[in-house]
N, C-alpha and C. Protein backbone atom coordinates (compact mmCIF):
# COMPACT_ATOMS: atom_id res chain seq x y z
N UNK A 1 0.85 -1.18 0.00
CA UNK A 1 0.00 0.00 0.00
C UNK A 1 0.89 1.24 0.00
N UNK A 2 0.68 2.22 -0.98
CA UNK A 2 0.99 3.33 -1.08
C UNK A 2 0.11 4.50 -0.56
N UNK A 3 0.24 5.10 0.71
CA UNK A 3 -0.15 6.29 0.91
C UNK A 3 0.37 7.08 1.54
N UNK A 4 0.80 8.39 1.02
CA UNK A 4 1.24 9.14 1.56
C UNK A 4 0.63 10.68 1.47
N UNK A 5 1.15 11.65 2.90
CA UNK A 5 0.31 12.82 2.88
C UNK A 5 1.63 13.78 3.29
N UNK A 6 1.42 15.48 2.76
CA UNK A 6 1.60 16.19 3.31
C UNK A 6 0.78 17.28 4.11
N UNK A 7 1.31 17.82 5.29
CA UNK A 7 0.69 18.61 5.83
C UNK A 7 1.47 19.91 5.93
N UNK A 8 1.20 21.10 5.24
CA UNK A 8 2.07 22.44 5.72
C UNK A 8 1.04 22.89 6.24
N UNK A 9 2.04 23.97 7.24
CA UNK A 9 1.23 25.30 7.91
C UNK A 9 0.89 25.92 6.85
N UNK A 10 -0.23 27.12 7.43
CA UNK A 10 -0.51 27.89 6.45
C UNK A 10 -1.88 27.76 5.55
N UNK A 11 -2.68 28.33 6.13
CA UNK A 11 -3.68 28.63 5.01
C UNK A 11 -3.75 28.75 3.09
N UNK A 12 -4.45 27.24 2.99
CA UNK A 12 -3.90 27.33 0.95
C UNK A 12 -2.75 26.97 1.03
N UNK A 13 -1.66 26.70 1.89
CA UNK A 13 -0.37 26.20 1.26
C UNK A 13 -0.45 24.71 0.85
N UNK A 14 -1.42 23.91 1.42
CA UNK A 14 -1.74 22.43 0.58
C UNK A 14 -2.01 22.76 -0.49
N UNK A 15 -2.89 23.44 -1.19
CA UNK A 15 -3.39 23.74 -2.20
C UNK A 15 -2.16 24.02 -3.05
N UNK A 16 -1.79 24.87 -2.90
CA UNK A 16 -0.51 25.32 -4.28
C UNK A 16 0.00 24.28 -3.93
N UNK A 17 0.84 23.84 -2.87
CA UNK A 17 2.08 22.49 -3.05
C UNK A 17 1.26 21.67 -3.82
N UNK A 18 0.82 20.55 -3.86
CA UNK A 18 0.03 19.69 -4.54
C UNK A 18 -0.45 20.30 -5.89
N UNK A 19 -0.67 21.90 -6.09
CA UNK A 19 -0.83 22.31 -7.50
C UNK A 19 0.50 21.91 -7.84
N UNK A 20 2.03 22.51 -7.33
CA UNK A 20 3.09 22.07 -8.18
C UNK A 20 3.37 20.56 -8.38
N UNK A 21 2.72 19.78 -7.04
CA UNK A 21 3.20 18.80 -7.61
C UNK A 21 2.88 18.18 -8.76
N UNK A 22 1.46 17.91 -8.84
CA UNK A 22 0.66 17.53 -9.90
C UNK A 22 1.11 18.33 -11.18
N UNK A 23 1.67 19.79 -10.86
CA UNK A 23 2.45 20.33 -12.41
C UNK A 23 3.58 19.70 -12.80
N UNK A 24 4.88 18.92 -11.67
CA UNK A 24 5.60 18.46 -12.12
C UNK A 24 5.42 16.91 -12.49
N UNK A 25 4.57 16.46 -12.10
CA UNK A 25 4.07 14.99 -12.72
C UNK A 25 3.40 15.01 -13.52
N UNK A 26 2.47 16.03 -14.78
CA UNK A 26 1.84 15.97 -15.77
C UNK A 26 2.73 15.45 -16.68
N UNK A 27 2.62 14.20 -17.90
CA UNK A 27 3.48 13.60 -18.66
C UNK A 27 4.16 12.72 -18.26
N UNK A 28 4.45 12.60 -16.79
CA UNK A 28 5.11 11.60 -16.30
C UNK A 28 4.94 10.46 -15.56
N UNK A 29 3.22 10.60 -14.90
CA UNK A 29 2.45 9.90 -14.81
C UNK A 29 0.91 10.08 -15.15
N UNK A 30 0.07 9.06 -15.03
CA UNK A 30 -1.71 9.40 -15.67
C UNK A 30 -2.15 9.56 -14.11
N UNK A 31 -2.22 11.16 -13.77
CA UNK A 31 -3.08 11.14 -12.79
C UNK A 31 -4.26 10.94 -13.00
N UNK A 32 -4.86 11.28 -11.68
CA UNK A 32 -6.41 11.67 -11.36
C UNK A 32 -6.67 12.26 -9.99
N UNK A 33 -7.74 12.56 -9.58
CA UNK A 33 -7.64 12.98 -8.35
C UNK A 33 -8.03 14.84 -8.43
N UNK A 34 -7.82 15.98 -7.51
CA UNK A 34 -8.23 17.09 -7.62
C UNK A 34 -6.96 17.49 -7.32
N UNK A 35 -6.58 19.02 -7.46
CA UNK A 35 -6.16 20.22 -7.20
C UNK A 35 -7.14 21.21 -6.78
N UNK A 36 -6.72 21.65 -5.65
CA UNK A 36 -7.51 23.03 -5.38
C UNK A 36 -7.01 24.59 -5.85
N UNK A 37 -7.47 25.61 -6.08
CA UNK A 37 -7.48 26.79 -6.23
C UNK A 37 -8.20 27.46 -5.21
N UNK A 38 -7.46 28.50 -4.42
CA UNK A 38 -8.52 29.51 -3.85
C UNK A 38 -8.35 30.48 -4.04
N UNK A 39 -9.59 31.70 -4.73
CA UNK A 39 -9.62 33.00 -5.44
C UNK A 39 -9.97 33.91 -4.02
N UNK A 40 -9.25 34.71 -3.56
CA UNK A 40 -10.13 35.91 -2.72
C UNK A 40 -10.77 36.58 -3.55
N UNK A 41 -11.52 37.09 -2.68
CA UNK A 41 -12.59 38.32 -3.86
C UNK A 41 -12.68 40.08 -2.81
N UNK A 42 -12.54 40.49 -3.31
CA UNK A 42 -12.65 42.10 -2.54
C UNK A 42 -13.73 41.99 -2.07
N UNK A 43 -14.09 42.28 -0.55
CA UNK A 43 -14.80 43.05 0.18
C UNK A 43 -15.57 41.57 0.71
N UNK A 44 -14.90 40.63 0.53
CA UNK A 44 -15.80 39.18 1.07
C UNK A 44 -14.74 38.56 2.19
N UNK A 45 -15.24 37.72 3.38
CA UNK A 45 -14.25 37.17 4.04
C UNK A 45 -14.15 35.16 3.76
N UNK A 46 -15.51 34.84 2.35
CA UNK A 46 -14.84 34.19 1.99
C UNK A 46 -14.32 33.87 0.72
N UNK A 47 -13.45 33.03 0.45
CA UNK A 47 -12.29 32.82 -1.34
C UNK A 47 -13.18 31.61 -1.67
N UNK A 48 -13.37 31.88 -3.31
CA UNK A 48 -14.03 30.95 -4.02
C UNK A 48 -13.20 30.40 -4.04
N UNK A 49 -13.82 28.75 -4.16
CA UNK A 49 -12.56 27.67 -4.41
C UNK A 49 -13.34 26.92 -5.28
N UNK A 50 -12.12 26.37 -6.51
CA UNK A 50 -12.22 25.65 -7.61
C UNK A 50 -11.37 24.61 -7.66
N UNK A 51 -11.84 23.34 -8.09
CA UNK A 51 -11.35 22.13 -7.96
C UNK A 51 -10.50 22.01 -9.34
N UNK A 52 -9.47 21.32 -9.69
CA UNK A 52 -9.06 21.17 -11.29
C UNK A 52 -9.83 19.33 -10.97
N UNK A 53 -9.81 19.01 -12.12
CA UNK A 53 -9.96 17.46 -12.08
C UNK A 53 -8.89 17.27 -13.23
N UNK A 54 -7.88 16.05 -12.14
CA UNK A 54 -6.68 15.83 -12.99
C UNK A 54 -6.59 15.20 -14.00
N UNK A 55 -7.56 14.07 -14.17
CA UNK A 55 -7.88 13.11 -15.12
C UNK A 55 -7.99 13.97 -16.74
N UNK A 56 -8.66 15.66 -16.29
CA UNK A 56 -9.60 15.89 -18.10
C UNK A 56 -8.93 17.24 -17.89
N UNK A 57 -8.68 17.58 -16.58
CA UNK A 57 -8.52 19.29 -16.80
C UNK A 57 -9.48 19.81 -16.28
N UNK A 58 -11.04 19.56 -16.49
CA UNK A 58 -11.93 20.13 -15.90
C UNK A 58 -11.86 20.71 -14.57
N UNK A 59 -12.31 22.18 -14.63
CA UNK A 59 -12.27 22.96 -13.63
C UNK A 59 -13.94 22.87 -12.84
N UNK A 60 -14.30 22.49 -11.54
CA UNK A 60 -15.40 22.90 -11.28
C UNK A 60 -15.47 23.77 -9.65
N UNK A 61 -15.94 24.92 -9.72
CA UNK A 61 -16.41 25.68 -9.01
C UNK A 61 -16.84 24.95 -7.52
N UNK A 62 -16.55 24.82 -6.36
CA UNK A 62 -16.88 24.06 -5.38
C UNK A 62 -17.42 24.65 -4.14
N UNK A 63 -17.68 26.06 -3.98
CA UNK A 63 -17.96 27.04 -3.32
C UNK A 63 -19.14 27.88 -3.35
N UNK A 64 -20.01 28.17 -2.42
CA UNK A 64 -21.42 28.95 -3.21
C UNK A 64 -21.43 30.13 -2.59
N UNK A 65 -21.41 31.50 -3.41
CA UNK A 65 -21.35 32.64 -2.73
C UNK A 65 -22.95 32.67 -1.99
N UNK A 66 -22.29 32.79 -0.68
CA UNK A 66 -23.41 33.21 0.03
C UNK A 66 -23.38 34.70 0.88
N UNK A 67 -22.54 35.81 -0.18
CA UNK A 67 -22.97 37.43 0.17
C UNK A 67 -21.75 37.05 0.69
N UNK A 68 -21.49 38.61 1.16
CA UNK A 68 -20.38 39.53 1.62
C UNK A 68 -20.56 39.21 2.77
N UNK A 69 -20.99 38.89 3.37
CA UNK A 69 -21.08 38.36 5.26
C UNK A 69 -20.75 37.18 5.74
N UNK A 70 -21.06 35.81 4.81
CA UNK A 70 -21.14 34.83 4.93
C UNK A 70 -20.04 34.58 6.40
N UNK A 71 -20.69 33.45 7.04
CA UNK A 71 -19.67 32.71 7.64
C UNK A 71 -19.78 31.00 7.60
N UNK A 72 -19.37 30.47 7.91
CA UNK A 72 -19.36 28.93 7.86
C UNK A 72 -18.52 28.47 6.31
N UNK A 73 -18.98 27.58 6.58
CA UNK A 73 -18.69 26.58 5.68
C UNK A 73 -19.71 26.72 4.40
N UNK A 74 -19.13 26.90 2.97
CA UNK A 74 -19.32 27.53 1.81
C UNK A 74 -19.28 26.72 0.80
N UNK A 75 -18.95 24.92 1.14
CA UNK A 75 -19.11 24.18 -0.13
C UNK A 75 -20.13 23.87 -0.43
N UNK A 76 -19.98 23.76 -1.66
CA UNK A 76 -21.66 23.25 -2.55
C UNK A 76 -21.09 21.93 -2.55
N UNK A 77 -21.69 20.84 -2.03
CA UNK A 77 -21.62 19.34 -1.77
C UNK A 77 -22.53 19.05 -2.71
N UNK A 78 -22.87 19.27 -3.82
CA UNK A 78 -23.18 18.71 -4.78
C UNK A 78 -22.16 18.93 -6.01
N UNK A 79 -21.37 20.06 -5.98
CA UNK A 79 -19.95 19.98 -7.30
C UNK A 79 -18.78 19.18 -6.55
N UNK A 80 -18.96 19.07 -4.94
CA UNK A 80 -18.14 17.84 -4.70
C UNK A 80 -18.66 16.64 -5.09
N UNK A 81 -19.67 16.52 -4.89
CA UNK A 81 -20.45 15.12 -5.33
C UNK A 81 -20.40 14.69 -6.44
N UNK A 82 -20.16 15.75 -7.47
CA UNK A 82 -19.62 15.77 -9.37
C UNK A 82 -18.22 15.59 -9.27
N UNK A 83 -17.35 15.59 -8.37
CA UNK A 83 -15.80 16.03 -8.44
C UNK A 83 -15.73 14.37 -8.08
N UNK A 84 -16.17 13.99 -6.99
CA UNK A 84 -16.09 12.48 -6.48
C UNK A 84 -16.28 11.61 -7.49
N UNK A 85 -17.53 11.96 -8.39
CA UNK A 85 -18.18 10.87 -9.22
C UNK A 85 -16.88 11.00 -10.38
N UNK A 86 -16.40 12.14 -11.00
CA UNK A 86 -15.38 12.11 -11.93
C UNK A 86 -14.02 11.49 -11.69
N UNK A 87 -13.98 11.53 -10.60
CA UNK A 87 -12.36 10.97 -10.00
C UNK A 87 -12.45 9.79 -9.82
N UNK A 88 -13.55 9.17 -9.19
CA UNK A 88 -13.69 7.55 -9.19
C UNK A 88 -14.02 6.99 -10.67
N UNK A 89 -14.63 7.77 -11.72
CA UNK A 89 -14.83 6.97 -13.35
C UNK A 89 -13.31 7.38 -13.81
N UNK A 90 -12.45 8.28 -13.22
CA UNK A 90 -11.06 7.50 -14.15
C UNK A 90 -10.12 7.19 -12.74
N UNK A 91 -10.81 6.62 -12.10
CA UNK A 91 -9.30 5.89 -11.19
C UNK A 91 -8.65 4.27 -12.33
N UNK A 92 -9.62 3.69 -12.83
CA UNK A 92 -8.75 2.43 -13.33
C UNK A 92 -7.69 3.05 -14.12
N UNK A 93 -7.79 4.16 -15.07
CA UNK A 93 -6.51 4.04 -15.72
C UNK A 93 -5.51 5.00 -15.34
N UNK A 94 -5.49 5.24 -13.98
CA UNK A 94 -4.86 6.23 -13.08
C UNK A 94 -3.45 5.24 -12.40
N UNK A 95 -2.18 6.52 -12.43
CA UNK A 95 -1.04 6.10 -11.66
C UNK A 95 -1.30 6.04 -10.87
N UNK A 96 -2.02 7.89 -10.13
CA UNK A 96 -1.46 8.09 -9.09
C UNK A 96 -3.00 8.99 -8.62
N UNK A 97 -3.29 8.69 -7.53
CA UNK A 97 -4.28 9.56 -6.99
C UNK A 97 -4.23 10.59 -5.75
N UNK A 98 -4.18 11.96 -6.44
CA UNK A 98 -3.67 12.93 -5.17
C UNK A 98 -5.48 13.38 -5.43
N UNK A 99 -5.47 13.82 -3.69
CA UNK A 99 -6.84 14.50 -3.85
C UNK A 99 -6.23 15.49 -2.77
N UNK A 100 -6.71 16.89 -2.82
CA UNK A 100 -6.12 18.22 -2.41
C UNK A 100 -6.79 18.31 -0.66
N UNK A 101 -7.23 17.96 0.17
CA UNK A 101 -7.60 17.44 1.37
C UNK A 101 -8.77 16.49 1.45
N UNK A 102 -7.68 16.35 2.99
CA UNK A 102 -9.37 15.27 3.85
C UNK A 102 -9.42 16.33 4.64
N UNK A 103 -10.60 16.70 4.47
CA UNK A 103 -11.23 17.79 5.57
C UNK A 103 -12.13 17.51 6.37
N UNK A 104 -13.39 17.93 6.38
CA UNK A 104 -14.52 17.24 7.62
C UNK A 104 -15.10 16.63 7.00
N UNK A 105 -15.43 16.80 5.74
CA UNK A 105 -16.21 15.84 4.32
C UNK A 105 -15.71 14.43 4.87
N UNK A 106 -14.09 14.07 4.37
CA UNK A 106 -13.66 12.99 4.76
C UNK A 106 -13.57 12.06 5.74
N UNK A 107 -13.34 13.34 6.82
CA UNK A 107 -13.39 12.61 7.93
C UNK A 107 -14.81 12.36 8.82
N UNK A 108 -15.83 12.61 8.15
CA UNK A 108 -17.22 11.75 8.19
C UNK A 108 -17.44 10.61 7.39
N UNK A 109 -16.32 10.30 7.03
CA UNK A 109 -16.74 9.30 5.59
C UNK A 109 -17.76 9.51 4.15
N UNK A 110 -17.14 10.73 4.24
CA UNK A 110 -18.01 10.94 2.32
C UNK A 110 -16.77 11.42 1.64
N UNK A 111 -17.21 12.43 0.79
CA UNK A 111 -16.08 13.32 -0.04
C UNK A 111 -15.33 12.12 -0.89
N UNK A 112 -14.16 12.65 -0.95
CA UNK A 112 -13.13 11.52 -1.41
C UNK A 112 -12.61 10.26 -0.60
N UNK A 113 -13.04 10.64 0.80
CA UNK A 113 -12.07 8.88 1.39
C UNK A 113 -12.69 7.77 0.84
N UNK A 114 -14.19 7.24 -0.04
CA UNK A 114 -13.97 6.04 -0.47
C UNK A 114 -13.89 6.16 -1.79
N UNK A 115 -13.01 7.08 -2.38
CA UNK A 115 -12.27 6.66 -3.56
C UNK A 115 -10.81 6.54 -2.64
N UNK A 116 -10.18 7.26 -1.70
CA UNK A 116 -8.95 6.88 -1.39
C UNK A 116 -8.41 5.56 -1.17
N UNK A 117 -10.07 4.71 -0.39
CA UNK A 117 -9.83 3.44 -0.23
C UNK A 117 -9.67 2.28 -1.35
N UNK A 118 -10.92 3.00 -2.53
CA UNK A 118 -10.74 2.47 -3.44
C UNK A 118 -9.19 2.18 -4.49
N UNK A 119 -8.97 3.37 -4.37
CA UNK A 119 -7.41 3.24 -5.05
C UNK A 119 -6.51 2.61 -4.22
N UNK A 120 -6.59 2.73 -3.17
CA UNK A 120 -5.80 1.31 -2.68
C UNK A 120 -6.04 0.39 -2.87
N UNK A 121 -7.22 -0.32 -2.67
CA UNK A 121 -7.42 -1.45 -3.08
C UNK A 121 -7.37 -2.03 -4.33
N UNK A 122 -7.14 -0.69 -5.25
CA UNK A 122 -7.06 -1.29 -6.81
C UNK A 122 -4.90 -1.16 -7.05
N UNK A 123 -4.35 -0.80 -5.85
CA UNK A 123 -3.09 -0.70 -6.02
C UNK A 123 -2.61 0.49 -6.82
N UNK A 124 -3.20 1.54 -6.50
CA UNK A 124 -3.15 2.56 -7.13
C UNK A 124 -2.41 3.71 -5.89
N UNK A 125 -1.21 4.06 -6.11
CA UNK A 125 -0.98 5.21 -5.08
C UNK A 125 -1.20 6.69 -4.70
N UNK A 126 -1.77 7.07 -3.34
CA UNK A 126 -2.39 8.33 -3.01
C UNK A 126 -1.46 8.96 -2.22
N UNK A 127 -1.73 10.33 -2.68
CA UNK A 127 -1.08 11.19 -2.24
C UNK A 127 -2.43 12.04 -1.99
N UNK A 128 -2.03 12.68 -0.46
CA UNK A 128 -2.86 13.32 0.44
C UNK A 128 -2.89 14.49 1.03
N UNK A 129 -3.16 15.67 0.31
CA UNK A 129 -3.43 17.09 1.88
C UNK A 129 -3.95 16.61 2.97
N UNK A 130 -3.33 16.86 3.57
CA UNK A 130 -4.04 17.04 5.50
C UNK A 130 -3.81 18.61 6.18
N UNK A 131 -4.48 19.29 6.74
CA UNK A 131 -4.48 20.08 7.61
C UNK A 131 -4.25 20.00 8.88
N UNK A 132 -3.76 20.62 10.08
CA UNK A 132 -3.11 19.87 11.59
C UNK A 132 -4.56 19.56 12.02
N UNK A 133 -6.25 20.30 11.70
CA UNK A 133 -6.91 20.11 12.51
C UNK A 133 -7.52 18.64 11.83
N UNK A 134 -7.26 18.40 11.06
CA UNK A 134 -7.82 16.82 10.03
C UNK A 134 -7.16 15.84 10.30
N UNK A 135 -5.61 16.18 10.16
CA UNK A 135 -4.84 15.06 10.84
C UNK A 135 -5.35 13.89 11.42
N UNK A 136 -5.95 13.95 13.19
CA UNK A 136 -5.96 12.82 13.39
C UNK A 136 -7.13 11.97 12.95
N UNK A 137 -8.06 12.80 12.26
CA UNK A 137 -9.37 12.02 11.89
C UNK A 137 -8.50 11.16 10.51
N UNK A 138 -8.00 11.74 9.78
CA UNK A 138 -6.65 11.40 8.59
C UNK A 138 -6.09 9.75 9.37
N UNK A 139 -5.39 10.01 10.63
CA UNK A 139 -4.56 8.83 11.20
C UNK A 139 -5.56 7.65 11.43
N UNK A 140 -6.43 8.56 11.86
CA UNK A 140 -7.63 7.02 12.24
C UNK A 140 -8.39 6.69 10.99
N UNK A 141 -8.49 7.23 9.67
CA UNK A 141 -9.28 6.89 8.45
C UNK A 141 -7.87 5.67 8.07
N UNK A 142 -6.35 6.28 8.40
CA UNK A 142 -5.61 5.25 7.96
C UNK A 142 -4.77 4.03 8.18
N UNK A 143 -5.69 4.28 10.23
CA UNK A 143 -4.85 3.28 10.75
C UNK A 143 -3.46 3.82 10.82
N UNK A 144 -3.33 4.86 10.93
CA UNK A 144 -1.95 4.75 10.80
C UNK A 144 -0.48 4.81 10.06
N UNK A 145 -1.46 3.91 8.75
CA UNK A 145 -0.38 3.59 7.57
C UNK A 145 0.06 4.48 6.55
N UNK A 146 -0.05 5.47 6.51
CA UNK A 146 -0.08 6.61 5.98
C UNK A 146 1.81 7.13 6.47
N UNK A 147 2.42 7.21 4.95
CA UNK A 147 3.26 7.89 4.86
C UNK A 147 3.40 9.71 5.32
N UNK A 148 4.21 9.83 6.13
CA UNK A 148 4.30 11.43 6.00
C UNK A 148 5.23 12.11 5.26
N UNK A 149 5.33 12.83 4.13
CA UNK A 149 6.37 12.98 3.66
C UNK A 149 6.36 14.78 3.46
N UNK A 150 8.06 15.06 3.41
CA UNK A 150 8.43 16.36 3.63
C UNK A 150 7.50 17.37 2.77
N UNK A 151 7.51 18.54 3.14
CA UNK A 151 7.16 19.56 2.22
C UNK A 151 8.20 20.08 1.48
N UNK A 152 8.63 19.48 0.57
CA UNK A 152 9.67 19.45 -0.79
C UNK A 152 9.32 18.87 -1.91
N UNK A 153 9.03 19.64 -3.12
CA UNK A 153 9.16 19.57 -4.12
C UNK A 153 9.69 18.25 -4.86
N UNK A 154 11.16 18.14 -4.71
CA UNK A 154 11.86 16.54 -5.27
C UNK A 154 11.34 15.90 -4.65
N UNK A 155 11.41 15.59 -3.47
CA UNK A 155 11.07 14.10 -2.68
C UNK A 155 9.63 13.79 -3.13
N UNK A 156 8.96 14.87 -2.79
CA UNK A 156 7.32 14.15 -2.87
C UNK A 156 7.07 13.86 -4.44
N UNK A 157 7.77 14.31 -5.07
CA UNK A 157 7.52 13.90 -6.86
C UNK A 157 8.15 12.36 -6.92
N UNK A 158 9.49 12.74 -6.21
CA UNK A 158 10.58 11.58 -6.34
C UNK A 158 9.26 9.96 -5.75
N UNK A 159 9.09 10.57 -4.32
CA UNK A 159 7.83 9.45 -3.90
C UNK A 159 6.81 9.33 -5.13
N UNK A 160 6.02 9.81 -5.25
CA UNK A 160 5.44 9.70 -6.67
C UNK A 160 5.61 8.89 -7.63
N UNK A 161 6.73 9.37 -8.10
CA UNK A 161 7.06 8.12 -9.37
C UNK A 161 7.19 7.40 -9.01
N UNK A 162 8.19 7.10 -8.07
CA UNK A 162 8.84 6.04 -7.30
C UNK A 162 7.45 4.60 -7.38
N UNK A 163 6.14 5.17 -6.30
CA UNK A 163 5.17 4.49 -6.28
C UNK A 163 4.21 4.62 -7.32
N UNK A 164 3.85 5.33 -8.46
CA UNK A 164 3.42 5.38 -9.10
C UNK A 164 3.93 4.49 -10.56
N UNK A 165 4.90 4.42 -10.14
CA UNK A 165 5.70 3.54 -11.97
C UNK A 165 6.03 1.41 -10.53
N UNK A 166 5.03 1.77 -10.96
CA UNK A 166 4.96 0.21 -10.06
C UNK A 166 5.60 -0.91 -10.25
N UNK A 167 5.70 -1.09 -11.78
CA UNK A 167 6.70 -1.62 -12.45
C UNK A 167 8.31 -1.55 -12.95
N UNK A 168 8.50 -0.44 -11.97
CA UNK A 168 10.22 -0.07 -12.66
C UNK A 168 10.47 -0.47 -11.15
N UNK A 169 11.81 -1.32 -11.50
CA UNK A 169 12.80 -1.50 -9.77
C UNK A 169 12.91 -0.02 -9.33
């Protein structure tokens, strides 16, 4: 079993790391899985966020403006529910499956953790955002088994291929 996660400090810093990574593995392996984007917007306290889907490119919108005041929690769980359904119809011909966090989605058991499980079980390797407050719901979704690996650029690509080209010594 291949799984591994990073966690940086920092608000959105999962998001871009995992954007570069997934930029430096385009061509070098068949992902799938998401990237996140988060847009601030003037005069709002919350940032639209847009999913990439790695498999096609497809960008979908995952956030619902709810006004200049809003507080809480702002996903539309139904373009996650489109993001889930797209990532699980191309996991078979997928290297490598990064999905951009387990957040509270996950760690209730929806969102992406049963495609995470799924790609394990199809021998497919994941790569994981975690946040410090997701973490341990993260440790107990994985038992444990869950790689932690640095916030660096080479290594986590290097891990990547490494587990992703399954077939090269």
């Amino acid at each position: 079993m291949k799984l591994g996660y990073v966690s940086l400090p920092g608000r959105g810093e999962n998001d871009r790391f995992l954007a570069q990574v997934a930029g430096a593995l385009r061509g070098r392996l068949r992902l799938c899985g998401t990237v996140q984007t988060n847009i601030a917007r003037a005069n709002r306290r919350k940032c639209d966020m847009d999913l990439e889907l790695l498999a096609t490119g497809e960008v979908l919108r995952i956030s619902e403006d709810r006004g200049a005041r809003a507080r809480g929690c702002t996903l539309d769980t139904s373009a996650l529910a489109q993001a889930v359904a797209a990532t699980e119809a191309a996991l078979p011909g997928a290297e490598l499956l990064i999905v951009n966090k387990f957040g509270k989605t996950e760690a209730e058991g929806g969102g992406l953790a049963p495609v995470i499980g799924e790609a394990l079980c199809l021998d497919i390797p994941v790569l994981v955002g975690v946040n410090a407050l997701n973490l341990p719901a993260f440790e107990a979704f994985t038992g444990g088994l869950a790689e932690a690996l640095p916030a660096e650029l080479s290594p986590v690509t290097g891990w990547c291929q490494r587990a992703g080209l399954r077939d090269v010594a």
